[in-house]
Protein backbone atom coordinates (compact mmCIF):
# COMPACT_ATOMS: atom_id res chain seq x y z
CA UNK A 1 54.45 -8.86 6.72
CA UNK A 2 56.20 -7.21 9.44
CA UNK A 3 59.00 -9.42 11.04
CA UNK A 4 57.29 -9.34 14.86
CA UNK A 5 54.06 -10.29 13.35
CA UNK A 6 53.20 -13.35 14.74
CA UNK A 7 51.72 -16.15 12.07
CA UNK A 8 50.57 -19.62 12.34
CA UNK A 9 50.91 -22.78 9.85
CA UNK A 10 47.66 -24.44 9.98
CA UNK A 11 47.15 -27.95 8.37
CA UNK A 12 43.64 -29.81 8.55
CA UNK A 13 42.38 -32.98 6.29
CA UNK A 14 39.20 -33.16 4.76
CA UNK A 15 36.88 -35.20 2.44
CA UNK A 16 37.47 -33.64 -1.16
CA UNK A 17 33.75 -32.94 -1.52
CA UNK A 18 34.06 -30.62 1.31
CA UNK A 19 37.85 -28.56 0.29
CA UNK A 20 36.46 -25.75 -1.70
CA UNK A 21 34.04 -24.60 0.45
CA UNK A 22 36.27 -25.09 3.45
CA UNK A 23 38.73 -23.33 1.79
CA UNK A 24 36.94 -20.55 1.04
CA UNK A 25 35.31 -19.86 4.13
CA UNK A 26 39.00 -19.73 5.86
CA UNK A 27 39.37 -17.38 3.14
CA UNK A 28 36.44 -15.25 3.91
CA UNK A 29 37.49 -14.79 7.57
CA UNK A 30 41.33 -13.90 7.76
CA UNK A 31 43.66 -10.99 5.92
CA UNK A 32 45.59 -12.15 3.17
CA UNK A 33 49.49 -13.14 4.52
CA UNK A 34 51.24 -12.74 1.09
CA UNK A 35 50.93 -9.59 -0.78
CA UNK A 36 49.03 -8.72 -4.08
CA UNK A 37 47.72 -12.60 -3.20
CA UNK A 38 44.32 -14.10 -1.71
CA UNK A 39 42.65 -18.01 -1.07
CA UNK A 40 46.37 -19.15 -1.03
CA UNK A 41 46.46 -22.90 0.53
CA UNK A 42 48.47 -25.89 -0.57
CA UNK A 43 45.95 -28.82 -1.04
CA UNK A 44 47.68 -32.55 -1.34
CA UNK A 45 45.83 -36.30 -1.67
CA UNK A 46 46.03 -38.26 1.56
CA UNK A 47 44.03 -40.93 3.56
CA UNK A 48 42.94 -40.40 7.11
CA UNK A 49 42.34 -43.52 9.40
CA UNK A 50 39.96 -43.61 12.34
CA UNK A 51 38.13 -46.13 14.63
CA UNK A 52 34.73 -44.88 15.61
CA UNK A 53 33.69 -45.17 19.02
CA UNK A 54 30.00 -45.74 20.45
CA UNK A 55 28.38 -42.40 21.03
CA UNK A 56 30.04 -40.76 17.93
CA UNK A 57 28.12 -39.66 14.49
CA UNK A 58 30.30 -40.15 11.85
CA UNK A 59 30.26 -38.51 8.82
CA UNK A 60 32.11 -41.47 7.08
CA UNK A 61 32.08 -44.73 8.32
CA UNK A 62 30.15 -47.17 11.27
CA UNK A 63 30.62 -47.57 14.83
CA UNK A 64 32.92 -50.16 15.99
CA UNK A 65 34.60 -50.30 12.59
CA UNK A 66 37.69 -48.81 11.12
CA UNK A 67 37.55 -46.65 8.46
CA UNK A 68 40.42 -45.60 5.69
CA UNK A 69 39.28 -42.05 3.48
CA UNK A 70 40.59 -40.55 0.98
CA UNK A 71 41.03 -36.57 2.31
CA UNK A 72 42.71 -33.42 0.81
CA UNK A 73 45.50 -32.04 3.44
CA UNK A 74 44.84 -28.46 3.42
CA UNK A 75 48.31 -26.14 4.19
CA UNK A 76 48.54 -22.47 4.98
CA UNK A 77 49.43 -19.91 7.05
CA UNK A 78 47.12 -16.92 9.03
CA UNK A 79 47.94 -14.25 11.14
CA UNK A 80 47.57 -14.11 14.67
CA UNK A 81 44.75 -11.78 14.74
CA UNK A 82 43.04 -13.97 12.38
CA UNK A 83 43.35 -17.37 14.16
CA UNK A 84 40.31 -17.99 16.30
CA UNK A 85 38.36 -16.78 13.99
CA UNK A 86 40.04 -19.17 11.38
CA UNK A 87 39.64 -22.15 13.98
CA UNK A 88 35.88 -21.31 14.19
CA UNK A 89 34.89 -20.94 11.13
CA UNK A 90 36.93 -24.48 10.21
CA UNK A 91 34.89 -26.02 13.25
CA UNK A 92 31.79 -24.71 11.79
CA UNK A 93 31.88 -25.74 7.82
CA UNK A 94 34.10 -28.91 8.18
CA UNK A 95 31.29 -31.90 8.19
CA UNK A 96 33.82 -34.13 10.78
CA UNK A 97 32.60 -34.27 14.40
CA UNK A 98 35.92 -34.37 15.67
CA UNK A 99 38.39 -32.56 12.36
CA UNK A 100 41.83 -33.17 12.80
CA UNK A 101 43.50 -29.65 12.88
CA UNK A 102 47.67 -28.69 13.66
CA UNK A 103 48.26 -25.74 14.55
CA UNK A 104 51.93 -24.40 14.35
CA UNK A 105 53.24 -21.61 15.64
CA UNK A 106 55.89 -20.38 12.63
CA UNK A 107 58.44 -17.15 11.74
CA UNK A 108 58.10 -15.36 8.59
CA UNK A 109 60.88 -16.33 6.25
CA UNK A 110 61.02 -12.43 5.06
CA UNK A 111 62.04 -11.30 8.63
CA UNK A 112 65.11 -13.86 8.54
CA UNK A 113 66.85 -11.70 5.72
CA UNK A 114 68.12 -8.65 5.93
């Protein structure tokens, strides 16, 4: 990856019935980052909290209620090119209304050594 190249960490939660085919749909739509290497995500255990609100259809839990989940944090990275079509395609195949998705802008630790 060329040092000027702009990439993007990308971190989103979702239920662990959902992960593979999340993560392979990301997959589907953006160029591999790392060399000789494809589908490349960190995955990691964590529980998402939420209240829903009236007017909301929730894929897990009730109206008025909280709810506590047990998600997968998916981790990686895309290029620039790739990222709205990365953000779509999550919007479209994640079964959350409202998915919680970070979006960092990051440098490519290649470019930082010389």
């Amino acid at each position: 990856m060329e040092g000027t190249e702009r990439i993007y960490g990308i971190s989103v939660n979702v239920p662990a019935s959902h992960s593979d085919a999340l993560m392979d749909a990301i997959d589907k739509v953006m160029e591999p980052v790392y060399p000789g290497y494809s589908r490349t995500f960190c995955i990691m255990p964590c529980k998402g909290t939420w209240r829903t609100e009236e007017g909301a259809d929730p894929f897990d839990g009730k109206v008025g209620e909280i709810t506590v989940a047990d998600e997968i944090r998916i981790k990686f990275v895309c290029r620039e090119k790739d990222l709205e079509n990365v953000l779509k395609i999550i919007d479209r195949v994640h079964p959350y209304e409202e998915p919680a998705v970070d979006v960092v802008p990051q440098i490519a630790w290649r470019s930082l050594i010389h």
